[in-house]
N, C-alpha and C. Protein backbone atom coordinates (compact mmCIF):
# COMPACT_ATOMS: atom_id res chain seq x y z
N UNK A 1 6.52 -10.18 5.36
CA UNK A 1 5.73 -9.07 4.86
C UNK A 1 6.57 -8.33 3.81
N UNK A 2 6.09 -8.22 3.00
CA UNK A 2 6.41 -7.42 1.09
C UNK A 2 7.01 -5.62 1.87
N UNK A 3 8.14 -5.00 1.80
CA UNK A 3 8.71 -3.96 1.89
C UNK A 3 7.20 -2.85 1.03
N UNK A 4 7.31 -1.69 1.76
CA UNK A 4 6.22 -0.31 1.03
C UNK A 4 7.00 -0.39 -0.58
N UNK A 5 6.19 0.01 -1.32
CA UNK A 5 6.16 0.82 -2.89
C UNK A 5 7.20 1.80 -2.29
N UNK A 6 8.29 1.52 -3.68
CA UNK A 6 9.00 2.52 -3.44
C UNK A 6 9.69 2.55 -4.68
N UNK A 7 10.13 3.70 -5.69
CA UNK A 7 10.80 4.78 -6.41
C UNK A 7 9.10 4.64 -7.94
N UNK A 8 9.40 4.32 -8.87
CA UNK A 8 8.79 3.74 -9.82
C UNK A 8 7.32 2.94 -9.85
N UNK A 9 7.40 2.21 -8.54
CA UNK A 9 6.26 1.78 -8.45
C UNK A 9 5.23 2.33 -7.30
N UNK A 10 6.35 3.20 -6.24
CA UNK A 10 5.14 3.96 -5.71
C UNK A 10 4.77 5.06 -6.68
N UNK A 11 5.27 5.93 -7.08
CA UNK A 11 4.42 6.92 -8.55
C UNK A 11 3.71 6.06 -9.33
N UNK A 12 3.45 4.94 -9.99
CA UNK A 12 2.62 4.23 -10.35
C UNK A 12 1.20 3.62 -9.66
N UNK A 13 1.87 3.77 -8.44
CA UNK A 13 0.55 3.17 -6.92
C UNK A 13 0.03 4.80 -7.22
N UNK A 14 0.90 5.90 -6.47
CA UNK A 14 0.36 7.08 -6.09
C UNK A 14 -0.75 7.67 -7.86
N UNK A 15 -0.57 7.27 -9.15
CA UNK A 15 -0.84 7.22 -9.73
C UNK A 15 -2.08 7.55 -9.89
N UNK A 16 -2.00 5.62 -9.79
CA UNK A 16 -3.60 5.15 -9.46
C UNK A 16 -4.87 5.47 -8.63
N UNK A 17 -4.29 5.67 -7.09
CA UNK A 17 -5.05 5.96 -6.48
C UNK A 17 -5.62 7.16 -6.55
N UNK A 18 -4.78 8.30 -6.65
CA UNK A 18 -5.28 9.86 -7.22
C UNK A 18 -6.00 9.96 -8.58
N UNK A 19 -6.12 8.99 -9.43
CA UNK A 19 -6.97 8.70 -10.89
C UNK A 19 -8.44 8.55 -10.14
N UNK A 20 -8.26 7.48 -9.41
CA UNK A 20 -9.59 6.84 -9.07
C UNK A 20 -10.67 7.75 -7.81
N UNK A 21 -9.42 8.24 -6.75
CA UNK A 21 -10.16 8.63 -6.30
C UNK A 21 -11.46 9.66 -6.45
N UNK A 22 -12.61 9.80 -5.80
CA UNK A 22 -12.65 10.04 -4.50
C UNK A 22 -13.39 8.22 -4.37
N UNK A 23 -12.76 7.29 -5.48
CA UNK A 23 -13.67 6.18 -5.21
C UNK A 23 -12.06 5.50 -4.76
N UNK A 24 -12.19 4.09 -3.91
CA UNK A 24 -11.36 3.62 -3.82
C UNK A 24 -10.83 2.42 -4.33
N UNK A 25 -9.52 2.61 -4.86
CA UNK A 25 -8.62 1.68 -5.98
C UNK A 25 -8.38 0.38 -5.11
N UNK A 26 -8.14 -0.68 -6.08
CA UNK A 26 -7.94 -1.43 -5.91
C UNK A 26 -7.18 -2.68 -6.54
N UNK A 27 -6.63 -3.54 -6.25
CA UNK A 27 -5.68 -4.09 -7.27
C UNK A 27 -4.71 -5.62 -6.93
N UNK A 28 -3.60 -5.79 -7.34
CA UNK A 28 -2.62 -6.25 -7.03
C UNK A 28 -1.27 -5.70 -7.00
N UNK A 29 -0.46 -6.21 -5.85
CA UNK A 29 0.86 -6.39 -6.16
C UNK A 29 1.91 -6.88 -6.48
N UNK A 30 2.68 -7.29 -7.19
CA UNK A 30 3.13 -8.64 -7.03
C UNK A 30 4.71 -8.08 -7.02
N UNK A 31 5.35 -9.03 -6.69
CA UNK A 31 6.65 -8.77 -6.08
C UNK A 31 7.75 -8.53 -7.16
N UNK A 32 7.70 -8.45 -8.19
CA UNK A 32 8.57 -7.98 -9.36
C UNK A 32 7.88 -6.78 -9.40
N UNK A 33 6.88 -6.18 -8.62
CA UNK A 33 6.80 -4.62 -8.40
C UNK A 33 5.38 -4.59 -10.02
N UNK A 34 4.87 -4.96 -10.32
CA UNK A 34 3.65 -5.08 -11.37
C UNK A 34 2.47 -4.55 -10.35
N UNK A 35 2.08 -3.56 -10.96
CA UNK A 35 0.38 -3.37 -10.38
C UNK A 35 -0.67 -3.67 -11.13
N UNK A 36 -1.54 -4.55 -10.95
CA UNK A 36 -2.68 -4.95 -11.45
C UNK A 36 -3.71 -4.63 -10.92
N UNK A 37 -4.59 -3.58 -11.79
CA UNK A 37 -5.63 -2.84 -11.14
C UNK A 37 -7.36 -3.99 -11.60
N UNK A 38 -7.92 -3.77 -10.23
CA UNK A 38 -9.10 -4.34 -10.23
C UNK A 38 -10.07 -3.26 -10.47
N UNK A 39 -11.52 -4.26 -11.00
CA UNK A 39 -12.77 -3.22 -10.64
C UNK A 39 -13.20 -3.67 -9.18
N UNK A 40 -13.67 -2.12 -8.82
CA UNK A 40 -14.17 -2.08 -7.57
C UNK A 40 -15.90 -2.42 -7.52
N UNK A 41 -16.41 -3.11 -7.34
CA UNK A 41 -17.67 -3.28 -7.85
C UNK A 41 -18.52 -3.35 -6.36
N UNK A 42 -18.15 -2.42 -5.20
CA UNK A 42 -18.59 -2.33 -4.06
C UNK A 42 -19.95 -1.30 -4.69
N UNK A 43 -21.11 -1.18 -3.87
CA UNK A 43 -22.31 -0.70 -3.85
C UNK A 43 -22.02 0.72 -3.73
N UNK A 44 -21.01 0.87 -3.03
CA UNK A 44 -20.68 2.76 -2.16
C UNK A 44 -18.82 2.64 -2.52
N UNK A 45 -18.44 2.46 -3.71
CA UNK A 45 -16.86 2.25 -3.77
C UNK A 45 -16.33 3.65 -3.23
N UNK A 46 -17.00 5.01 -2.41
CA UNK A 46 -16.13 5.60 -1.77
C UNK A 46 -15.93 5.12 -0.66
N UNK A 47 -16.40 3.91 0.36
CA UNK A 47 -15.71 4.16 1.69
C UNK A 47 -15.59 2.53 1.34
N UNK A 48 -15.58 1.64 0.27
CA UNK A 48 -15.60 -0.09 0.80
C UNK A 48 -14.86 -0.64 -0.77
N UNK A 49 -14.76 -1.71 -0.83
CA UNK A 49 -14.26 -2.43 -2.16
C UNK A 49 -15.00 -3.84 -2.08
N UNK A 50 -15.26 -4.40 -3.34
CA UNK A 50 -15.61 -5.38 -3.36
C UNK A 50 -14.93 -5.71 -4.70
N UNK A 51 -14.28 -7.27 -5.11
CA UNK A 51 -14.31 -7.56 -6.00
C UNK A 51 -14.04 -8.88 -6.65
N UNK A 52 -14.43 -8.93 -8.06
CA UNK A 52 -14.90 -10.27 -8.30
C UNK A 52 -13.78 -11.32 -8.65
N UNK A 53 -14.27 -12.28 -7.86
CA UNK A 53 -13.09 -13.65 -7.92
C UNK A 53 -12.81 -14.23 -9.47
N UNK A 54 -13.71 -13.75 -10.26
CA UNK A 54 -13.62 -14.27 -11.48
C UNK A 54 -12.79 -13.11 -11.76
N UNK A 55 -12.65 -12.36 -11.90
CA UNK A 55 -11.83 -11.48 -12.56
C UNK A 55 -10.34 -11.23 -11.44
N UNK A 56 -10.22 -11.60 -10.19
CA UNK A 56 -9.36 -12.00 -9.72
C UNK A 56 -8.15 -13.03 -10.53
N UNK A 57 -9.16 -14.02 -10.24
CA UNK A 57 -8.68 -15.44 -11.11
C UNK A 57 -8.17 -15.21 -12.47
N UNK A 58 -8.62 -14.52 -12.94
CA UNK A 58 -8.56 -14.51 -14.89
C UNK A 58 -7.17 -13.38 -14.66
N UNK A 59 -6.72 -12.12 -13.53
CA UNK A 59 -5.80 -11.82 -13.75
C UNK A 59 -4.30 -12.37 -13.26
N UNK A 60 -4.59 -13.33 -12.57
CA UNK A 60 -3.60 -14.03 -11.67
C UNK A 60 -2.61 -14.52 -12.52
N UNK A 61 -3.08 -15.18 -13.82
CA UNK A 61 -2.25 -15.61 -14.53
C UNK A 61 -0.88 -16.77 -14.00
N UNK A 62 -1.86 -17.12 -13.26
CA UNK A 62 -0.58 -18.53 -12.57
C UNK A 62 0.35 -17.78 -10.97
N UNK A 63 0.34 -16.61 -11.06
CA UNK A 63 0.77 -16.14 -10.30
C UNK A 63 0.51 -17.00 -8.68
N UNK A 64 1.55 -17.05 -7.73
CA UNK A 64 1.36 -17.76 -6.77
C UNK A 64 1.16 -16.87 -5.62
N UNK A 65 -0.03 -17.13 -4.71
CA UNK A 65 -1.15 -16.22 -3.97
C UNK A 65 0.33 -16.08 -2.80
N UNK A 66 0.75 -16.39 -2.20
CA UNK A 66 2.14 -16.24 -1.47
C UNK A 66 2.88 -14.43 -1.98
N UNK A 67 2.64 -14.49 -3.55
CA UNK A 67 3.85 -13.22 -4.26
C UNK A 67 3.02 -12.21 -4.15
N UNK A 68 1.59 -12.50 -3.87
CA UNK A 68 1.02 -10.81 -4.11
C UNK A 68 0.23 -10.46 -3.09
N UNK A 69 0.34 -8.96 -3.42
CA UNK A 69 -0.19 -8.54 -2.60
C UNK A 69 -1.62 -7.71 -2.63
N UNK A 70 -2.86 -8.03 -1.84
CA UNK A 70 -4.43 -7.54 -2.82
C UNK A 70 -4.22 -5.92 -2.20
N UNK A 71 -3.72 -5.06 -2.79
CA UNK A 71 -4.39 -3.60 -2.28
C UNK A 71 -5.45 -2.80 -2.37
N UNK A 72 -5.64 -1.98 -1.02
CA UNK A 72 -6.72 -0.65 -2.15
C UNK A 72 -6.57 0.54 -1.24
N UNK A 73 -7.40 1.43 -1.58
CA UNK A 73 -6.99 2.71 -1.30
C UNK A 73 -7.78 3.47 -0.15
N UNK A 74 -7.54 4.39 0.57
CA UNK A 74 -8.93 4.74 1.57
C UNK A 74 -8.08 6.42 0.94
N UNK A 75 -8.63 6.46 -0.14
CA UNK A 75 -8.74 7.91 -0.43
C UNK A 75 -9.73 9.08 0.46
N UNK A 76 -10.05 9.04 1.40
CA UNK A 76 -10.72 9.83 2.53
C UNK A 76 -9.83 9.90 3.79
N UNK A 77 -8.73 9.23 3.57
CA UNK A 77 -7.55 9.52 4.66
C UNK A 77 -7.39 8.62 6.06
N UNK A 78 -8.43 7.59 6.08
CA UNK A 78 -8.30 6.78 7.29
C UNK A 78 -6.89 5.78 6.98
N UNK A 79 -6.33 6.42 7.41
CA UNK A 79 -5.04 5.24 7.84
C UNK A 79 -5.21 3.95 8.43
N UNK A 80 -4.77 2.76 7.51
CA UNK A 80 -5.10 2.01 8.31
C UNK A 80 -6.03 0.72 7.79
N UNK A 81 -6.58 -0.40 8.30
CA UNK A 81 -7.54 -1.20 7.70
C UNK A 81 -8.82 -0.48 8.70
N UNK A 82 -9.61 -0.79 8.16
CA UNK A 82 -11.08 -0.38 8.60
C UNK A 82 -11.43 -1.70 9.35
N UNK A 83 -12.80 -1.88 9.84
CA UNK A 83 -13.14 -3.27 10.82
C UNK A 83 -13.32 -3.89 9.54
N UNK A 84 -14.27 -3.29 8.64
CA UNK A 84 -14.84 -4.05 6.98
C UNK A 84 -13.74 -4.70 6.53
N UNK A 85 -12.39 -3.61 6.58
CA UNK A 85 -11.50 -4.45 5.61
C UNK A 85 -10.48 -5.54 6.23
N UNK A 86 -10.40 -5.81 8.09
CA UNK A 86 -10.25 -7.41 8.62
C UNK A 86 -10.94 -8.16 8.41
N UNK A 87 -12.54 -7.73 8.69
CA UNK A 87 -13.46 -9.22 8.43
C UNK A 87 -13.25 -9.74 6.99
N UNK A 88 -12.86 -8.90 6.03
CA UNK A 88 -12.99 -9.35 5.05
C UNK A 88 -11.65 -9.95 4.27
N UNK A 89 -10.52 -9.68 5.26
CA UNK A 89 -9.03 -10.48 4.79
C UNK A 89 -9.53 -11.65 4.27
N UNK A 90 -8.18 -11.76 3.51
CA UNK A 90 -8.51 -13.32 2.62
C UNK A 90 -7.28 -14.07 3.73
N UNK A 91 -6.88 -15.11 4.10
CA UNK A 91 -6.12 -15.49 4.57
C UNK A 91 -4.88 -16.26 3.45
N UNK A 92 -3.84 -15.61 4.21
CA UNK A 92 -2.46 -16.67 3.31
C UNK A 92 -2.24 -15.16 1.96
N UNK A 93 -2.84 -14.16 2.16
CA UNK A 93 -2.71 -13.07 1.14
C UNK A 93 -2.11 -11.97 2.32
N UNK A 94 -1.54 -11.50 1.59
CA UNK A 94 -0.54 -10.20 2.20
C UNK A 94 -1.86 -8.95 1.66
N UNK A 95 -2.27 -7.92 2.81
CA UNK A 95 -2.84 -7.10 2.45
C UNK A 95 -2.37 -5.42 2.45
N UNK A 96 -2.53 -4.84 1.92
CA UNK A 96 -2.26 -3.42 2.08
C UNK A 96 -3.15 -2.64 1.85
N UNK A 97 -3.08 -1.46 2.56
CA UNK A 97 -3.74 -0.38 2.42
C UNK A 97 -3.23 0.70 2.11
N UNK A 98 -3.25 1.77 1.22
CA UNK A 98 -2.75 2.96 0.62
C UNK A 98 -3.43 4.33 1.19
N UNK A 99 -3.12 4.80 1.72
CA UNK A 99 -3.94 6.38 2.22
C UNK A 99 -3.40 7.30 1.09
N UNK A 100 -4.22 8.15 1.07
CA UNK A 100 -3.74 9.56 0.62
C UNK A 100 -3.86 10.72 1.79
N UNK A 101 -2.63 10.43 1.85
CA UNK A 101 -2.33 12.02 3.10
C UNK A 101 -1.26 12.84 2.51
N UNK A 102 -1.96 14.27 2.39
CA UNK A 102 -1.04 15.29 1.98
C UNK A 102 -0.47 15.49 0.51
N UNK A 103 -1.68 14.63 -0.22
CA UNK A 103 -1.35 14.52 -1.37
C UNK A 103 0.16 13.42 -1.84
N UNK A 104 0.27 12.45 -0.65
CA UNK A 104 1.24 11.29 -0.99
C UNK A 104 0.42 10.14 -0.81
N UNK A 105 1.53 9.30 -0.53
CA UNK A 105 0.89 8.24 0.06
C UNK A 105 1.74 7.28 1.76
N UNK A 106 1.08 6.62 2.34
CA UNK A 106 1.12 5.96 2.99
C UNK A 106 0.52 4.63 3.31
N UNK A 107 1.31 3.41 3.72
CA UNK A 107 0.97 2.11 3.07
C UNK A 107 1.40 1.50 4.53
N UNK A 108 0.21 0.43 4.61
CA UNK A 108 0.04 0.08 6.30
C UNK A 108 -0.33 -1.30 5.79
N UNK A 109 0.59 -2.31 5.98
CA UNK A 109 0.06 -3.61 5.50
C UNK A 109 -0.73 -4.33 7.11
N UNK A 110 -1.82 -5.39 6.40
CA UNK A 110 -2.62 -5.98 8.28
C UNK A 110 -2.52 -7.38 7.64
């Protein structure tokens, strides 16, 4: 499991997610610390994420599914994965989740 965001790239995570919210962010990580932000193209993007494999694919750029990591955000403060966001793990992908508590962040990989 990939170590939390930390100096440079968590202010870049914490960034993002406070841009986007009250909808929730979403993205990549990849292990040279790069964030690659997705569209969220869920129906209700404040409490769910959805997003498209084609535009997955087109940002991967060769990248090997092992180095990254798919994140997103539960800007409403649930710590944690939701039931939505196990059923919907991808397998063989490292997942994370980003809260905003207290105006930081906190990062709970499942």
């Amino acid at each position: 499991m990939p170590l939390p965001p930390e100096g440079a790239v968590h202010d870049a995570m914490r960034e993002t997610v406070l841009r986007k919210a009250p909808r929730e962010a979403v993205g990549l990580l990849t292990n040279d610390g790069r964030i690659i932000e997705l569209s969220n193209l869920a129906s209700d993007p404040g409490i769910n994420f959805e997003i498209s494999r084609a535009e997955l694919l087109e940002k991967l750029t060769g990248e090997e599914l092992e180095e990254l990591t798919l994140w997103h955000s539960h800007p409403s403060g649930g710590v944690g994965p939701s039931r939505t966001d196990m059923q919907q793990k991808i397998p063989f992908v490292h997942h994370l989740v980003v809260t905003i508590v207290d105006n930081d962040l906190v990062y709970t990989y499942y």
